[in-house]
PDB file of N, CA and C in Angstrom:
ATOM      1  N   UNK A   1     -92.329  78.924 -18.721  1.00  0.00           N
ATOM      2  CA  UNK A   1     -91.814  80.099 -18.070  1.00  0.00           C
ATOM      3  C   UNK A   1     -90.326  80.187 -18.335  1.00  0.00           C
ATOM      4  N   UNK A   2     -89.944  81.047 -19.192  1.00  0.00           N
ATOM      5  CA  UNK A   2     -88.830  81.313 -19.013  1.00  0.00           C
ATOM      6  C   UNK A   2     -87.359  82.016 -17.638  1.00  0.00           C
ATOM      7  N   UNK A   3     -86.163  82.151 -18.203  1.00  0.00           N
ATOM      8  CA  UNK A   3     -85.671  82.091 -16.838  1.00  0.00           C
ATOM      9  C   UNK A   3     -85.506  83.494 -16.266  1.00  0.00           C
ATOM     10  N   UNK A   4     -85.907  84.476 -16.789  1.00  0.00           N
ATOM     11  CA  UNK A   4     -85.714  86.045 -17.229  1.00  0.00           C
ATOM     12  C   UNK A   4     -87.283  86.261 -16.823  1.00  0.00           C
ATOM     13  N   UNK A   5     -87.092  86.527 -15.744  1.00  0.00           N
ATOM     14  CA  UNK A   5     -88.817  87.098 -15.187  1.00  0.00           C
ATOM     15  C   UNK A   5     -88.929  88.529 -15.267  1.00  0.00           C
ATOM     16  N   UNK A   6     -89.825  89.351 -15.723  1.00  0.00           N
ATOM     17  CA  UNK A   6     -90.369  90.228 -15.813  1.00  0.00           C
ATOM     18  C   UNK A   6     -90.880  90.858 -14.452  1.00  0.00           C
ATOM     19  N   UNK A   7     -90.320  90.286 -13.514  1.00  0.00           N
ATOM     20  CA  UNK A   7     -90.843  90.748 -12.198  1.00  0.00           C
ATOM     21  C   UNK A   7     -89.681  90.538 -11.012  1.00  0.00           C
ATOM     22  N   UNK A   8     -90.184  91.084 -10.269  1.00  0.00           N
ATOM     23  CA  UNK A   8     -89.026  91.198  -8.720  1.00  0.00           C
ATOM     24  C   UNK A   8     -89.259  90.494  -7.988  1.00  0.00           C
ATOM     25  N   UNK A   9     -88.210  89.839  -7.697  1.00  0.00           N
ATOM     26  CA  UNK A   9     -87.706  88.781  -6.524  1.00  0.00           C
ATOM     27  C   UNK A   9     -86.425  89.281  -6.049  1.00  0.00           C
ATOM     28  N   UNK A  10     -86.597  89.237  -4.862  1.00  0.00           N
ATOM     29  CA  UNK A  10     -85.597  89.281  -3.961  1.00  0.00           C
ATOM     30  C   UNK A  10     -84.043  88.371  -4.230  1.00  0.00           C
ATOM     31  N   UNK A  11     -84.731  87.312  -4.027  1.00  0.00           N
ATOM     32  CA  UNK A  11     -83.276  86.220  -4.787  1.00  0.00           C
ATOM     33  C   UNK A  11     -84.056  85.157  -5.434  1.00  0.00           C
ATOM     34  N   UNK A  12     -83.222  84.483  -6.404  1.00  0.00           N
ATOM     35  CA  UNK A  12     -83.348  82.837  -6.985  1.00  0.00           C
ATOM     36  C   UNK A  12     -82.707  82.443  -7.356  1.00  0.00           C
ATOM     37  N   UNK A  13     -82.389  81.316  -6.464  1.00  0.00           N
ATOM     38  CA  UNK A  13     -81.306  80.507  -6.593  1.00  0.00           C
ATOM     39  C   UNK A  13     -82.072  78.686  -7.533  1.00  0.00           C
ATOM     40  N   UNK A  14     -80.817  78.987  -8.834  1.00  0.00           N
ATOM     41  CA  UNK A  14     -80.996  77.578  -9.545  1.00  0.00           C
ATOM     42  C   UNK A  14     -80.473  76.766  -8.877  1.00  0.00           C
ATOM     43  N   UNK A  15     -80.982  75.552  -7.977  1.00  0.00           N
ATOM     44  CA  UNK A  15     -79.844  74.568  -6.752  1.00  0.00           C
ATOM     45  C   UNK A  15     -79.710  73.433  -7.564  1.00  0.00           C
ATOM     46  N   UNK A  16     -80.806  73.116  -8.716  1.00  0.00           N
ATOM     47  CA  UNK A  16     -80.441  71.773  -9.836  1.00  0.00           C
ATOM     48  C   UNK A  16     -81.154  72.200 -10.675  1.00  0.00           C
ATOM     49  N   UNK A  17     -80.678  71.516 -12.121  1.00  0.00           N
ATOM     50  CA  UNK A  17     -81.708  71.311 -13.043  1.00  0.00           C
ATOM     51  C   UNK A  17     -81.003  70.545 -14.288  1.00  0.00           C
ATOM     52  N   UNK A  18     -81.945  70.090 -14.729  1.00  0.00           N
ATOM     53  CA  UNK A  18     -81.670  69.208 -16.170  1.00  0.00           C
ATOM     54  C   UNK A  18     -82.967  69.069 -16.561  1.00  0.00           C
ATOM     55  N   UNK A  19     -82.850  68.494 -18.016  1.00  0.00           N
ATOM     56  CA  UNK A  19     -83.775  68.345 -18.980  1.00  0.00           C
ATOM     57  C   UNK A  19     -85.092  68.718 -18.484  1.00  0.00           C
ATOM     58  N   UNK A  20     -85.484  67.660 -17.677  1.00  0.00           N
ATOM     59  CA  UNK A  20     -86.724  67.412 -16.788  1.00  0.00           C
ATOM     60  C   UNK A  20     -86.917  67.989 -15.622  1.00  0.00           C
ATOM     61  N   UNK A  21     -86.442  68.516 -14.622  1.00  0.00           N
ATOM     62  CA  UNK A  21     -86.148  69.020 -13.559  1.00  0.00           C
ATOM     63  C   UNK A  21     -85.586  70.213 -13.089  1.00  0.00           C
ATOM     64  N   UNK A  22     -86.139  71.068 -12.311  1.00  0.00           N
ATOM     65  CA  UNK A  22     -85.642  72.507 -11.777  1.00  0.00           C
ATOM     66  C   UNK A  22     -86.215  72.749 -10.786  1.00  0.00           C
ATOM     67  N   UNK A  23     -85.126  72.696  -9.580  1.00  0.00           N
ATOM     68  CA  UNK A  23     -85.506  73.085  -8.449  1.00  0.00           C
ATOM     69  C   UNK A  23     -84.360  74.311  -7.787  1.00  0.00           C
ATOM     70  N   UNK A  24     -85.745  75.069  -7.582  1.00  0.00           N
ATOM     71  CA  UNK A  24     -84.829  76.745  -6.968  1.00  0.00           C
ATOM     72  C   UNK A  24     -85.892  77.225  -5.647  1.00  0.00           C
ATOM     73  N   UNK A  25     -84.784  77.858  -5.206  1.00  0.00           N
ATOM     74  CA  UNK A  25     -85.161  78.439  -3.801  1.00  0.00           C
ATOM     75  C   UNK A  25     -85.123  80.254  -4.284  1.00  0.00           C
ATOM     76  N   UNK A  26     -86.690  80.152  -4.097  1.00  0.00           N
ATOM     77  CA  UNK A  26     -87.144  81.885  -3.734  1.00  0.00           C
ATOM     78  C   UNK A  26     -86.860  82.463  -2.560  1.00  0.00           C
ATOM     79  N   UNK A  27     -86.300  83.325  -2.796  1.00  0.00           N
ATOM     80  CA  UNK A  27     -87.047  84.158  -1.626  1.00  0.00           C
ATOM     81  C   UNK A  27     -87.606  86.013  -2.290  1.00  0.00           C
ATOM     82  N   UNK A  28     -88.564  86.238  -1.667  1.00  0.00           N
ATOM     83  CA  UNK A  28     -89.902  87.179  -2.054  1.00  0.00           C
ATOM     84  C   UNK A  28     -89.758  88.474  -1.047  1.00  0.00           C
ATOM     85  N   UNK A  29     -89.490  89.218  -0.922  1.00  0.00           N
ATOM     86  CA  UNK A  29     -89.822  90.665   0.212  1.00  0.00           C
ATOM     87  C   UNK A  29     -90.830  91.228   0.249  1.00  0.00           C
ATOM     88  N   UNK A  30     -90.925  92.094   1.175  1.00  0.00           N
ATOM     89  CA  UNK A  30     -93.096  92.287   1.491  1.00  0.00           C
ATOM     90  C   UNK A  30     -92.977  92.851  -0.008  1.00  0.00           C
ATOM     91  N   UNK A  31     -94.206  92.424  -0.238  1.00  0.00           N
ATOM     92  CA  UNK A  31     -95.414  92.720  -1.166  1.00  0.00           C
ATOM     93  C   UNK A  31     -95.179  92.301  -2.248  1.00  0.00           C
ATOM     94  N   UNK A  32     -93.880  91.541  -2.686  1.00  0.00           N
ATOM     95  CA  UNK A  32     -93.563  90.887  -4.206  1.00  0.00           C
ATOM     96  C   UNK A  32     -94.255  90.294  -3.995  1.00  0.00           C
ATOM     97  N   UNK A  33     -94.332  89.466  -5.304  1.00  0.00           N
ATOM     98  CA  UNK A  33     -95.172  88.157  -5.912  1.00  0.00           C
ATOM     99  C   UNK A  33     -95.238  87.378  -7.387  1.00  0.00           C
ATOM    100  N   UNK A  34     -95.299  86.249  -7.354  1.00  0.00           N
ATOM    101  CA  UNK A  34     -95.388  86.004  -8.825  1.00  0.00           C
ATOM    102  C   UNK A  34     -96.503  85.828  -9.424  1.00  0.00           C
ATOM    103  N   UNK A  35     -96.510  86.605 -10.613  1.00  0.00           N
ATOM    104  CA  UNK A  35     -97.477  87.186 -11.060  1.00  0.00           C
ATOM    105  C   UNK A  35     -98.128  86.072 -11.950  1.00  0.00           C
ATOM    106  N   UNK A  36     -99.566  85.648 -12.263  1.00  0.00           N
ATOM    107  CA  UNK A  36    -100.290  84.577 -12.915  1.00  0.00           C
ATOM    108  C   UNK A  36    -100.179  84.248 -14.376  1.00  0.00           C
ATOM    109  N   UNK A  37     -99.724  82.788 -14.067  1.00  0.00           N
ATOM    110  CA  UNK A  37     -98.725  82.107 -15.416  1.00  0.00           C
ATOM    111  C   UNK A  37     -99.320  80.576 -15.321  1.00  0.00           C
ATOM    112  N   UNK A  38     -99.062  80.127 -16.181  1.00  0.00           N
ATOM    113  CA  UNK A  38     -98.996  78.459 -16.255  1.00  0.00           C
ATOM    114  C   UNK A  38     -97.668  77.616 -17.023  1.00  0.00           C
ATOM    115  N   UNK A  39     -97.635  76.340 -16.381  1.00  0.00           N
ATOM    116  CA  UNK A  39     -96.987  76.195 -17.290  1.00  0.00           C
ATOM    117  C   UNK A  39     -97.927  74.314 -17.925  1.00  0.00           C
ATOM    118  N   UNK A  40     -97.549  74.577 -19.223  1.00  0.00           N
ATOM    119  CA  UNK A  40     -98.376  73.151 -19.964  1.00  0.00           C
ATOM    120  C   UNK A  40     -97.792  72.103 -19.730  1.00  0.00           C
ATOM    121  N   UNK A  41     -96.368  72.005 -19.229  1.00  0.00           N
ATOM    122  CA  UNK A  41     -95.874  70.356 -19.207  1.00  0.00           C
ATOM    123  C   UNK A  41     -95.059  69.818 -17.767  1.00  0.00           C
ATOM    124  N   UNK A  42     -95.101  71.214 -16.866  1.00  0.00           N
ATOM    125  CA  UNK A  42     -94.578  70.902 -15.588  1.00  0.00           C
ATOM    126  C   UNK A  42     -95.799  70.677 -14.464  1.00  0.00           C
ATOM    127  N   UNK A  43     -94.833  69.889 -13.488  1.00  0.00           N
ATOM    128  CA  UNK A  43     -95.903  69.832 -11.968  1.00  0.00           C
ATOM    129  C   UNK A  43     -95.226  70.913 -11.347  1.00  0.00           C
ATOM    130  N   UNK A  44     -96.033  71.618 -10.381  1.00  0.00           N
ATOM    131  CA  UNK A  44     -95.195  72.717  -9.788  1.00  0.00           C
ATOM    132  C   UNK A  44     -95.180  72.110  -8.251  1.00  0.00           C
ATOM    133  N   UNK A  45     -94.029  71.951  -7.503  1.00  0.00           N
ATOM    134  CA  UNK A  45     -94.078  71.864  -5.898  1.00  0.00           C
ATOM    135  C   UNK A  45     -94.006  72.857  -5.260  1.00  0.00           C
ATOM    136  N   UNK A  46     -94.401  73.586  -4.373  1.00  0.00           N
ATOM    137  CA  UNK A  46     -93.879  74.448  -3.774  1.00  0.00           C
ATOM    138  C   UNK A  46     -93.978  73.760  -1.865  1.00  0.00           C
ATOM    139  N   UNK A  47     -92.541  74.254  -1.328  1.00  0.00           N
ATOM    140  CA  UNK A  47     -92.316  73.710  -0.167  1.00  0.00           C
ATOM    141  C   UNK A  47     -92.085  75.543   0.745  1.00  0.00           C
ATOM    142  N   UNK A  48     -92.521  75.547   1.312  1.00  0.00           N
ATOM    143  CA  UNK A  48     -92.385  76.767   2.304  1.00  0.00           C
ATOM    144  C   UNK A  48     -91.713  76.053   3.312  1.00  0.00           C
ATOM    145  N   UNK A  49     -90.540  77.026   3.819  1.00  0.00           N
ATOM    146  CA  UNK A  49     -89.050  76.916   4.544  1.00  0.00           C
ATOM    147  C   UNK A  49     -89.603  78.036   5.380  1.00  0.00           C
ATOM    148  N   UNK A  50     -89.985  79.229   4.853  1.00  0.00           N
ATOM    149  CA  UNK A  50     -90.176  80.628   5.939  1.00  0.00           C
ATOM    150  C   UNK A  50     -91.738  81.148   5.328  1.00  0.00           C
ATOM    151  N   UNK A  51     -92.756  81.629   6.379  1.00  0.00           N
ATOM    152  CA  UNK A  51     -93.718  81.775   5.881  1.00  0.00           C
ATOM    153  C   UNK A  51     -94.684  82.403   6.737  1.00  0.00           C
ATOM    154  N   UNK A  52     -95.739  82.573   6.705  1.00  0.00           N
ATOM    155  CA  UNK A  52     -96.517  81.724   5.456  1.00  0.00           C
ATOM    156  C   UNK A  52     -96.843  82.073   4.295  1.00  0.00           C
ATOM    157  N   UNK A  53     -96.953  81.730   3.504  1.00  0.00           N
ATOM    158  CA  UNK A  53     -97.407  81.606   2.113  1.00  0.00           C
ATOM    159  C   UNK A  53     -98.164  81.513   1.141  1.00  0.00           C
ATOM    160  N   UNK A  54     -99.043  81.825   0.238  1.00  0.00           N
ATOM    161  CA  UNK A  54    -100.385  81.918   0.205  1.00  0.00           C
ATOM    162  C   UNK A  54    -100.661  81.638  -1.508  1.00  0.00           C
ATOM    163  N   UNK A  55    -100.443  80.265  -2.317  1.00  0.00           N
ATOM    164  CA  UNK A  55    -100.768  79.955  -3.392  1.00  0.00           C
ATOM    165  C   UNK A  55    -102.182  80.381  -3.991  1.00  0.00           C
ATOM    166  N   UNK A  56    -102.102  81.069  -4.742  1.00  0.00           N
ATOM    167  CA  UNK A  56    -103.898  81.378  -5.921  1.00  0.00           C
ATOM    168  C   UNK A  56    -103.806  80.438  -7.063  1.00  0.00           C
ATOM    169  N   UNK A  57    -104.760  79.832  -6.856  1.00  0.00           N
ATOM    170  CA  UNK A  57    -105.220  79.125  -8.168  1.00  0.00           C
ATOM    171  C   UNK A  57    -106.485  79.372  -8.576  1.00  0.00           C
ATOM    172  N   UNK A  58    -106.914  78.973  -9.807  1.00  0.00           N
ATOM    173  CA  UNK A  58    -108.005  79.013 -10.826  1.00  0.00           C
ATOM    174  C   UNK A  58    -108.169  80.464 -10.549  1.00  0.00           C
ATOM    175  N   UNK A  59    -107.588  81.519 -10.872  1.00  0.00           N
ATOM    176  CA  UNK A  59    -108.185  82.516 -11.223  1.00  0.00           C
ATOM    177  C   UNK A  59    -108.489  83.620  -9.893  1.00  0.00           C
ATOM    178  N   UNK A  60    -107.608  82.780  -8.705  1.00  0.00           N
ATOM    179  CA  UNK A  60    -107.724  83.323  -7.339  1.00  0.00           C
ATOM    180  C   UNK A  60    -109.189  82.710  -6.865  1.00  0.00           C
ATOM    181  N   UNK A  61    -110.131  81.997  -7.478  1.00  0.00           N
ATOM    182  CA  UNK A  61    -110.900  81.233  -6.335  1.00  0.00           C
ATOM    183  C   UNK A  61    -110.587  80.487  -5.588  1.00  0.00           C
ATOM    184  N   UNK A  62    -109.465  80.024  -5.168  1.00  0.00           N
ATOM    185  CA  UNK A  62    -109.188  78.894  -4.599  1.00  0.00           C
ATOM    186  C   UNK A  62    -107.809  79.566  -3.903  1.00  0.00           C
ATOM    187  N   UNK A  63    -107.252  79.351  -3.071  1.00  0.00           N
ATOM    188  CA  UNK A  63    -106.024  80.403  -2.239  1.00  0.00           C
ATOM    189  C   UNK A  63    -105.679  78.863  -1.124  1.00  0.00           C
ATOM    190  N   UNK A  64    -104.462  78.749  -1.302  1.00  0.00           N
ATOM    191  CA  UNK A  64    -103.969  77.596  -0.287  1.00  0.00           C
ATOM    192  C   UNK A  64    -102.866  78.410   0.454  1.00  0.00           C
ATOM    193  N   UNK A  65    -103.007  78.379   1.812  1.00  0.00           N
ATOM    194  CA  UNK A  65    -101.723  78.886   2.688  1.00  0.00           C
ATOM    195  C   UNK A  65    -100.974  77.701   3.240  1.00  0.00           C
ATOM    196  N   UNK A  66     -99.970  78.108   2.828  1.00  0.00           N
ATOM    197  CA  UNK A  66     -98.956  76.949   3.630  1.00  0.00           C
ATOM    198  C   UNK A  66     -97.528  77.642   4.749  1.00  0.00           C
ATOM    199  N   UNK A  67     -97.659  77.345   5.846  1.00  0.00           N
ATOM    200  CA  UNK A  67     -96.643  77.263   6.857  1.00  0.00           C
ATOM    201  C   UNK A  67     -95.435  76.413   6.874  1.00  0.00           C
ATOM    202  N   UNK A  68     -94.420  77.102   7.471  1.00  0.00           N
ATOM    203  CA  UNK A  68     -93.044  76.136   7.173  1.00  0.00           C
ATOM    204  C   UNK A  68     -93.202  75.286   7.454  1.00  0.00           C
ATOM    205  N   UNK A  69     -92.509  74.347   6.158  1.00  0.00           N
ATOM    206  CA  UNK A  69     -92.840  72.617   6.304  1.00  0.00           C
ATOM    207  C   UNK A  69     -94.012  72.059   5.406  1.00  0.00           C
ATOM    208  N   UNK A  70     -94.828  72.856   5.143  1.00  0.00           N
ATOM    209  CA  UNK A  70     -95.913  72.479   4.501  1.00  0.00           C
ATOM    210  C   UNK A  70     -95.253  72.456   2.707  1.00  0.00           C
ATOM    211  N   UNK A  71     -96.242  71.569   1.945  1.00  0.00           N
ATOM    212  CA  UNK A  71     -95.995  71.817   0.488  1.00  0.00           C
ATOM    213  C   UNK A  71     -97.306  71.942   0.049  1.00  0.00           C
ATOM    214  N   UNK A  72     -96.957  72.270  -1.155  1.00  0.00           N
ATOM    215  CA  UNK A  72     -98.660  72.140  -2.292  1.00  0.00           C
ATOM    216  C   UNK A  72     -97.983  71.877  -3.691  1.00  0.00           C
ATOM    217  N   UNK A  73     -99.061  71.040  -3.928  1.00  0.00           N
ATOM    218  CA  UNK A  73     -98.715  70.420  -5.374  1.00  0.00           C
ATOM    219  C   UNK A  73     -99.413  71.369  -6.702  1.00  0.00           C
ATOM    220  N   UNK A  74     -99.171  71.639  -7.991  1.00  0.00           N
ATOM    221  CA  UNK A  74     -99.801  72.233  -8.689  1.00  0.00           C
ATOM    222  C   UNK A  74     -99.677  71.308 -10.153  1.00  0.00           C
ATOM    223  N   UNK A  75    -100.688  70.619 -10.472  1.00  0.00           N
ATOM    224  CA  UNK A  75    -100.314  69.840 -11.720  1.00  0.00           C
ATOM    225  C   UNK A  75    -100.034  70.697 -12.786  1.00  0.00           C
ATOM    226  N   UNK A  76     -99.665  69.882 -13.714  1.00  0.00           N
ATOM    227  CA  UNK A  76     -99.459  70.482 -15.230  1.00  0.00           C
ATOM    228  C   UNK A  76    -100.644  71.161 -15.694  1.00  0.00           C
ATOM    229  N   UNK A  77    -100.654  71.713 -16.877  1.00  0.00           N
ATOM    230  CA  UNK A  77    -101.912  72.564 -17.414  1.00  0.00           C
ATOM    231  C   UNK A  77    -102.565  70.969 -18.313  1.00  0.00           C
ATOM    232  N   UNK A  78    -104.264  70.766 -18.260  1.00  0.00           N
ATOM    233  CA  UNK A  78    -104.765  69.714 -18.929  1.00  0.00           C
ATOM    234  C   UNK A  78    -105.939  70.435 -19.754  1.00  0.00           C
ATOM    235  N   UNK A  79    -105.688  69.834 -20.890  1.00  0.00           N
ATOM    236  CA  UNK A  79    -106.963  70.464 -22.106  1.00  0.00           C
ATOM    237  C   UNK A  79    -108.115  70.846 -21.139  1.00  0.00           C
ATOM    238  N   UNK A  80    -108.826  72.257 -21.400  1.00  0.00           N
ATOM    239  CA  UNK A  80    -109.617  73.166 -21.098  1.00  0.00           C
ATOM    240  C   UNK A  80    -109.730  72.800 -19.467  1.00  0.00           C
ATOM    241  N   UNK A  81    -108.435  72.571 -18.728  1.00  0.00           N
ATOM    242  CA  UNK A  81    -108.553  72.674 -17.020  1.00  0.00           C
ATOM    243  C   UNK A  81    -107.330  72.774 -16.417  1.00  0.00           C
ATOM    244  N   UNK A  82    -106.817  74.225 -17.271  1.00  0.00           N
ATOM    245  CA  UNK A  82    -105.406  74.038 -16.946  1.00  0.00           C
ATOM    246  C   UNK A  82    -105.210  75.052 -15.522  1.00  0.00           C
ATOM    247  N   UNK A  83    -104.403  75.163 -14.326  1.00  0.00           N
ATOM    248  CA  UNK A  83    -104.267  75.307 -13.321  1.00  0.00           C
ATOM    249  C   UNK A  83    -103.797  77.010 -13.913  1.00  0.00           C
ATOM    250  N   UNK A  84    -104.136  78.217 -13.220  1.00  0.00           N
ATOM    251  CA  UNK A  84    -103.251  79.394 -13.235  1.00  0.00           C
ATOM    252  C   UNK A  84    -103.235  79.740 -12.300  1.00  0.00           C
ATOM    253  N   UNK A  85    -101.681  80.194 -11.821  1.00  0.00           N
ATOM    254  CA  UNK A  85    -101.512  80.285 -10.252  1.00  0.00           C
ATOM    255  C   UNK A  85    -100.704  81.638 -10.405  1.00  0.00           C
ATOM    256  N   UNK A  86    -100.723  82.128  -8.817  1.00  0.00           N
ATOM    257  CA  UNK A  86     -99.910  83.173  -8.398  1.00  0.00           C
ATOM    258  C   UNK A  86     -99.634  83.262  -6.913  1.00  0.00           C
ATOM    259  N   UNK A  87     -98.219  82.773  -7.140  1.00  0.00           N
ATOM    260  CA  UNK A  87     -97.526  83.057  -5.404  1.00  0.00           C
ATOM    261  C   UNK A  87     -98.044  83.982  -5.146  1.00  0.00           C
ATOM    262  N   UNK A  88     -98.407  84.092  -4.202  1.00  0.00           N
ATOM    263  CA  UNK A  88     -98.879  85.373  -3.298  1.00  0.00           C
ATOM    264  C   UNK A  88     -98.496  85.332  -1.661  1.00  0.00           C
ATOM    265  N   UNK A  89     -97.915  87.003  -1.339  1.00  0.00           N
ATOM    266  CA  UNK A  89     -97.615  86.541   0.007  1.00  0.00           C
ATOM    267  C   UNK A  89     -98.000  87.713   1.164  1.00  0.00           C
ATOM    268  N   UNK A  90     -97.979  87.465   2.203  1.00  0.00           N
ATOM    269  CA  UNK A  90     -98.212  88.109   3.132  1.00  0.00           C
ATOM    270  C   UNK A  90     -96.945  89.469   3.254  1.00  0.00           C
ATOM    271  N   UNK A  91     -97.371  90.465   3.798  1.00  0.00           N
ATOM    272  CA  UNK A  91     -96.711  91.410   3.570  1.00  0.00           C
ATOM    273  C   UNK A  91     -95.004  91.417   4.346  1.00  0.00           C
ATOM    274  N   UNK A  92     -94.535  90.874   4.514  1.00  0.00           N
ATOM    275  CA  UNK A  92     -93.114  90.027   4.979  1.00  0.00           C
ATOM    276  C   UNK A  92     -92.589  89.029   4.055  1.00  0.00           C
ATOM    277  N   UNK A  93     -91.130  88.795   4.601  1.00  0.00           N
ATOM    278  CA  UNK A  93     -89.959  88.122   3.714  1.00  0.00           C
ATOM    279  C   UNK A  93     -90.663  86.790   3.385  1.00  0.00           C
ATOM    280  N   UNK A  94     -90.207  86.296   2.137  1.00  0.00           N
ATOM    281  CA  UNK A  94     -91.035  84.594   2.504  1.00  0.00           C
ATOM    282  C   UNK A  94     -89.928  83.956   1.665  1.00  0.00           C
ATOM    283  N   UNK A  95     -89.724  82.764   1.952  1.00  0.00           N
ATOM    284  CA  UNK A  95     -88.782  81.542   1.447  1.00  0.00           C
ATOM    285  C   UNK A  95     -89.876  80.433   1.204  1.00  0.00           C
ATOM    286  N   UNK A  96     -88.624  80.076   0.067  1.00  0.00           N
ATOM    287  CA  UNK A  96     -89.448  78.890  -0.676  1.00  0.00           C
ATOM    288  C   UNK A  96     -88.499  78.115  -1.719  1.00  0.00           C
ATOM    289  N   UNK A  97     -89.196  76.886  -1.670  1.00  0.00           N
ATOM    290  CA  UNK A  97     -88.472  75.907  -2.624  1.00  0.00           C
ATOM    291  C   UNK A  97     -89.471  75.602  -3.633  1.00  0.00           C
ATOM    292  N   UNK A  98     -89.146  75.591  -4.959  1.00  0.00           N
ATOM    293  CA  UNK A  98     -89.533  75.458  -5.756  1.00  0.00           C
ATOM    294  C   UNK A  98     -89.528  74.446  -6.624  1.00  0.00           C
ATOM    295  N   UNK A  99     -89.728  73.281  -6.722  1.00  0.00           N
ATOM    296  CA  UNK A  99     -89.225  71.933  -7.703  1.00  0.00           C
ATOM    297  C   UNK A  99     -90.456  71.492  -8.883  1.00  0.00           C
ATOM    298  N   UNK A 100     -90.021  71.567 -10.040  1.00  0.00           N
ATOM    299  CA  UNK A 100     -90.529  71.309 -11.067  1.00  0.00           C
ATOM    300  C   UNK A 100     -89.911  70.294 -11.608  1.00  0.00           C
ATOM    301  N   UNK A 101     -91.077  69.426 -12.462  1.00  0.00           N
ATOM    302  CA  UNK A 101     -90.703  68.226 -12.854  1.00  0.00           C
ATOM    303  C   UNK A 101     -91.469  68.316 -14.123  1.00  0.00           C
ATOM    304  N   UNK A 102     -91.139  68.358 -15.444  1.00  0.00           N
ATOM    305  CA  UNK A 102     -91.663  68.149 -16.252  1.00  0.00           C
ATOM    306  C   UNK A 102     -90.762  69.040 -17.507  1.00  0.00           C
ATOM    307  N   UNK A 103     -91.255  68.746 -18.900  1.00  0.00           N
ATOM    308  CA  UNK A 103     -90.635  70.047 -19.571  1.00  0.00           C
ATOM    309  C   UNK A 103     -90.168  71.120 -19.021  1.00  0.00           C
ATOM    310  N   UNK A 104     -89.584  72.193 -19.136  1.00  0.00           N
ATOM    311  CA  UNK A 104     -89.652  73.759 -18.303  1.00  0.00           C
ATOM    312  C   UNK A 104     -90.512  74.670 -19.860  1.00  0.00           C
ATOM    313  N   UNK A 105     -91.281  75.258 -19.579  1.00  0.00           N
ATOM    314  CA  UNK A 105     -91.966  76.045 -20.523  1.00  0.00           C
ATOM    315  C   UNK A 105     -92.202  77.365 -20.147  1.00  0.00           C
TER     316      UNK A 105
END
């Protein structure tokens, strides 16, 4: 994922990053969202600060909500079982931390 999104966010803030590592704080306004991507060599964290919050994976069968304080993990993409996700949120402001560990792709 590059750093030039094709989509609307409210704010994003880069708070670190190097080689291996990028961690930024979203924040989302009703009805944004990030739209379904993968990436092949990162883990994705996501930590909800303000919420709740509502992760899609595999294709939206699978939907994890998380409340402030809560995290969810999203592994890297793995030959023919790679994870595709999309923040998704409830129709209100939402905050979030974002920390990736791996290549950035």
């Amino acid at each position: 994922m590059s750093n030039t999104e094709p989509y609307q966010l409210e704010r994003r803030i880069v708070l670190a990053e190097t080689p291996t590592l990028r961690v930024s704080e979203l924040t989302l306004g009703p009805g944004q969202a990030v739209p379904w991507h993968y990436h092949g060599e990162v883990t994705d964290t996501f930590l909800c600060m303000e919420g709740p919050m509502v992760i899609e994976t595999q294709g939206g069968r699978r939907k994890t909500e998380l409340n402030p304080g809560e995290r969810h993990v999203i592994p890297p993409r793995t030959a023919g079982n790679g994870p595709v996700h999309k923040d998704s949120f409830f129709p209100r402001k939402n905050f979030y931390l974002d920390l990736q560990v791996g290549i950035p792709t």
